[in-house]
N, C-alpha and C. Protein backbone atom coordinates (compact mmCIF):
# COMPACT_ATOMS: atom_id res chain seq x y z
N UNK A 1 -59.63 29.25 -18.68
CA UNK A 1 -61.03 29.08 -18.34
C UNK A 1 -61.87 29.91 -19.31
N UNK A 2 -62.98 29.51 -19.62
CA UNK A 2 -63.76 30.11 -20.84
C UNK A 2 -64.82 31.08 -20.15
N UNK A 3 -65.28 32.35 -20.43
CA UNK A 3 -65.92 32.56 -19.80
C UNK A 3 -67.17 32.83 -20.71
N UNK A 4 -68.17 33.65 -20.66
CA UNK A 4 -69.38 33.62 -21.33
C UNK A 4 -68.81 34.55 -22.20
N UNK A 5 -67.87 35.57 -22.31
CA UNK A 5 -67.68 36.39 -23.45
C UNK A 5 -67.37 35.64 -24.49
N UNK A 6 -66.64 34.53 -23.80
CA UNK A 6 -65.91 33.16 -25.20
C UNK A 6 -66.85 32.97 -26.04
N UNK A 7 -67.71 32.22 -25.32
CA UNK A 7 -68.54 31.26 -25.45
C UNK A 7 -69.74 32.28 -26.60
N UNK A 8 -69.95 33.32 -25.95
CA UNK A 8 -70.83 34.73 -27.08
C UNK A 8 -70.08 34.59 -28.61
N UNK A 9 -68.70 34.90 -28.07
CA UNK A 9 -68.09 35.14 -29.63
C UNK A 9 -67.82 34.52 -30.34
N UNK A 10 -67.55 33.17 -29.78
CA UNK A 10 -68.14 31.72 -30.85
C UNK A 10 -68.95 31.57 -31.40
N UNK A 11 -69.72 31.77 -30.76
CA UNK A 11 -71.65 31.42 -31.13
C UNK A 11 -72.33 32.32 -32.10
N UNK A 12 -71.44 33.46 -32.29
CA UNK A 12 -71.54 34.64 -33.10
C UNK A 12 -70.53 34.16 -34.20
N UNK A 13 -69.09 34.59 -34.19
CA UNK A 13 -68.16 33.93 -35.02
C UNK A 13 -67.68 32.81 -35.45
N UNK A 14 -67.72 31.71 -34.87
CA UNK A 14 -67.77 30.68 -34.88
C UNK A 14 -66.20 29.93 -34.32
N UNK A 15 -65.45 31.56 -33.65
CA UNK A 15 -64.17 30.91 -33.47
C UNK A 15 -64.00 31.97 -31.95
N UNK A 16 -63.24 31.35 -30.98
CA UNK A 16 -62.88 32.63 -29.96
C UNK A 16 -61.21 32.61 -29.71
N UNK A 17 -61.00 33.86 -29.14
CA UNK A 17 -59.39 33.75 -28.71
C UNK A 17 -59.33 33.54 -26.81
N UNK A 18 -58.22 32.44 -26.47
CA UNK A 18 -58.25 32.47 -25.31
C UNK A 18 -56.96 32.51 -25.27
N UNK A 19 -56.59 33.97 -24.50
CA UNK A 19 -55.19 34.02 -24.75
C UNK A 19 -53.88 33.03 -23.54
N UNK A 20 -52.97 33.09 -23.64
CA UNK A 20 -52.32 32.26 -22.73
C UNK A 20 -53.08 31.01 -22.35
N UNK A 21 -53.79 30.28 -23.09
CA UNK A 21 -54.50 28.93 -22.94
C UNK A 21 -52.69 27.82 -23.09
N UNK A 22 -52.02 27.73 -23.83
CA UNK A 22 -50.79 27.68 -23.70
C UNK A 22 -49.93 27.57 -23.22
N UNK A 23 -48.43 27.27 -22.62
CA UNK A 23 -47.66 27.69 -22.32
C UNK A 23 -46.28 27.93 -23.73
N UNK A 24 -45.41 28.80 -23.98
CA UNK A 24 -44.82 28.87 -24.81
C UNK A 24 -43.91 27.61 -24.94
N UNK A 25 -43.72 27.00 -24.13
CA UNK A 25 -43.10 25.44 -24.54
C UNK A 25 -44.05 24.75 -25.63
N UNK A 26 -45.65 25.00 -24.70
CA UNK A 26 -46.02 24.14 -25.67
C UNK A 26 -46.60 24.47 -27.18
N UNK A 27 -46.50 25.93 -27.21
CA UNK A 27 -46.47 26.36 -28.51
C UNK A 27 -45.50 25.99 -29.00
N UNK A 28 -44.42 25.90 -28.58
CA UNK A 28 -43.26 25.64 -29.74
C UNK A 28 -42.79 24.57 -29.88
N UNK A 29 -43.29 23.56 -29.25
CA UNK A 29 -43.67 22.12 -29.52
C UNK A 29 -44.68 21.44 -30.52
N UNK A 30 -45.80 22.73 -30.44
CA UNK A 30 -46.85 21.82 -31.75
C UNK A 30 -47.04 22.76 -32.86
N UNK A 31 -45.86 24.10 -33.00
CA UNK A 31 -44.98 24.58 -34.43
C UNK A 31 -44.23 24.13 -34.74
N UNK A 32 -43.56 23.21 -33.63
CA UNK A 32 -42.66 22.34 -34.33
C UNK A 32 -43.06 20.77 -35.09
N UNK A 33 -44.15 20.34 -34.16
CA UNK A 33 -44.49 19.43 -35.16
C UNK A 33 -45.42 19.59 -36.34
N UNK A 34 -45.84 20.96 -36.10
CA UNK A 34 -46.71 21.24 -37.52
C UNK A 34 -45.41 21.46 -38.59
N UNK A 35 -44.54 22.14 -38.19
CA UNK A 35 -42.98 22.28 -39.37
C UNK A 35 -42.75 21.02 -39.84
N UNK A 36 -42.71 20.06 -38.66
CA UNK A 36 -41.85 18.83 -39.33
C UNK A 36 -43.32 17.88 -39.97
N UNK A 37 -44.35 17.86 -39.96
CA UNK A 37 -45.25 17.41 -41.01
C UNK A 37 -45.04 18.26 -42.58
N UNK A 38 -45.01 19.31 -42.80
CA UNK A 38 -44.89 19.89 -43.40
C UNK A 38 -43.73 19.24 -44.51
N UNK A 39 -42.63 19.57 -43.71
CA UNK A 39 -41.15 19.02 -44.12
C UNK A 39 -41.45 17.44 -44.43
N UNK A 40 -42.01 16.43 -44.08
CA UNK A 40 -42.06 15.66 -44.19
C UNK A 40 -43.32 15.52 -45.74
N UNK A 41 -44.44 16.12 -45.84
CA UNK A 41 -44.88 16.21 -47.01
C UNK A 41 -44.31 16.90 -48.07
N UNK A 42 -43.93 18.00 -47.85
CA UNK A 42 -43.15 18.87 -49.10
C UNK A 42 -42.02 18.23 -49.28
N UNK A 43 -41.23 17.76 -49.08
CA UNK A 43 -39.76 17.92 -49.16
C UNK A 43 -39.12 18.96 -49.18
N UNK A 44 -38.20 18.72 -50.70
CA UNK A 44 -37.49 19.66 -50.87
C UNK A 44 -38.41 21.14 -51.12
N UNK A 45 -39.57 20.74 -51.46
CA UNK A 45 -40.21 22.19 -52.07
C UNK A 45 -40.69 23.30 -50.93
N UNK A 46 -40.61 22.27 -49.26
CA UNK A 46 -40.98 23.27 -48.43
C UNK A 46 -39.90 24.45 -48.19
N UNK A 47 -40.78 25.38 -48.26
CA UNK A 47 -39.88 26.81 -48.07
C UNK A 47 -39.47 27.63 -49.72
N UNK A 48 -40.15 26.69 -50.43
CA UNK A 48 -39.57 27.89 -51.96
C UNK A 48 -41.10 27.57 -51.88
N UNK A 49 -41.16 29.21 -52.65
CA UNK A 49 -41.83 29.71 -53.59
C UNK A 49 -42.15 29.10 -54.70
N UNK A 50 -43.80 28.86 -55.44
CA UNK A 50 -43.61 27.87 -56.08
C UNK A 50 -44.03 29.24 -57.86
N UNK A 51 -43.89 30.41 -57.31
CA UNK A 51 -44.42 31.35 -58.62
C UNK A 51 -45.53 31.89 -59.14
N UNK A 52 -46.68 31.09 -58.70
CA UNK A 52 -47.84 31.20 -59.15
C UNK A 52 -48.39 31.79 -58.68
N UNK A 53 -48.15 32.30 -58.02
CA UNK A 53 -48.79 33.92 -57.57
C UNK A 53 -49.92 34.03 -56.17
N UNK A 54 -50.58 34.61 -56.29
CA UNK A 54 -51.77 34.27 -55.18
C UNK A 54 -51.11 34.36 -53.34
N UNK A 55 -51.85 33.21 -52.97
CA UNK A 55 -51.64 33.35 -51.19
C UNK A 55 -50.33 32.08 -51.46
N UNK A 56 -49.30 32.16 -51.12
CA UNK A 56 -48.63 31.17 -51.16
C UNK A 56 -48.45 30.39 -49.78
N UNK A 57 -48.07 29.25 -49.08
CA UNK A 57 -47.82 28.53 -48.16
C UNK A 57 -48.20 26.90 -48.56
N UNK A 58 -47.56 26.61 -47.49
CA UNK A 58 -47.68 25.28 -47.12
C UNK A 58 -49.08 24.80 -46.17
N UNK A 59 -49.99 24.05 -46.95
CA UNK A 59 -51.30 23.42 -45.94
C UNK A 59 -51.41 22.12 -46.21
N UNK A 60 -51.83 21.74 -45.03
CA UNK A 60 -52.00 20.00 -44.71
C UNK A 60 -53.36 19.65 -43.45
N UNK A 61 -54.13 19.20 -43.79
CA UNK A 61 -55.27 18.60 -42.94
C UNK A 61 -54.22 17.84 -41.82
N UNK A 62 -54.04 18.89 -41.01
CA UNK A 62 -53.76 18.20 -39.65
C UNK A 62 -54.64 17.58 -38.84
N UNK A 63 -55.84 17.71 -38.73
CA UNK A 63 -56.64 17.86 -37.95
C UNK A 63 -56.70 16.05 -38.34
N UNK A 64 -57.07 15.21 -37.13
CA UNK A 64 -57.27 13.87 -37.53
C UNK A 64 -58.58 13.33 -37.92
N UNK A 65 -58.39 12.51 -38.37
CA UNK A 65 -59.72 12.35 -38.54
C UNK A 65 -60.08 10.61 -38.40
N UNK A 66 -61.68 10.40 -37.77
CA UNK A 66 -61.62 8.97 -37.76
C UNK A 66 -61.94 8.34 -38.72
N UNK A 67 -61.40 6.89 -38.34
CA UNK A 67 -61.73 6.08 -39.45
C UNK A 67 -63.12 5.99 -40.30
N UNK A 68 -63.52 5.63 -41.19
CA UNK A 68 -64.80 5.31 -41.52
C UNK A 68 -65.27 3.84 -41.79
């Protein structure tokens, strides 16, 4: 449930934490399908290092988006 502190620190930050919003099943249900998108775009390259220095990882626009 959100309460007005949320809702403040959004409106300020633009992001809030609600903790245990969750259950750990279902965290490790949608790390797992964020892994296997991942795996499914990288291939073989997910999980190496690619050298070039900087912030390294794996990113993908999960977020859906509608048609246009």
């Amino acid at each position: 449930m959100l309460t007005p502190l949320h809702t403040a620190q959004f409106r300020t930050f633009g992001y809030t934490i609600v903790r245990r919003l969750l259950t750990p099943e279902e965290t490790a249900a949608l790390a797992a399908g964020i892994t296997a998108a991942q795996r499914d775009a990288f291939g073989s390259r997910y999980g190496t290092p690619d050298g070039d220095g900087g912030i390294e990882g794996h990113y993908l626009p999960l977020w859906p988006t509608a048609p246009r």
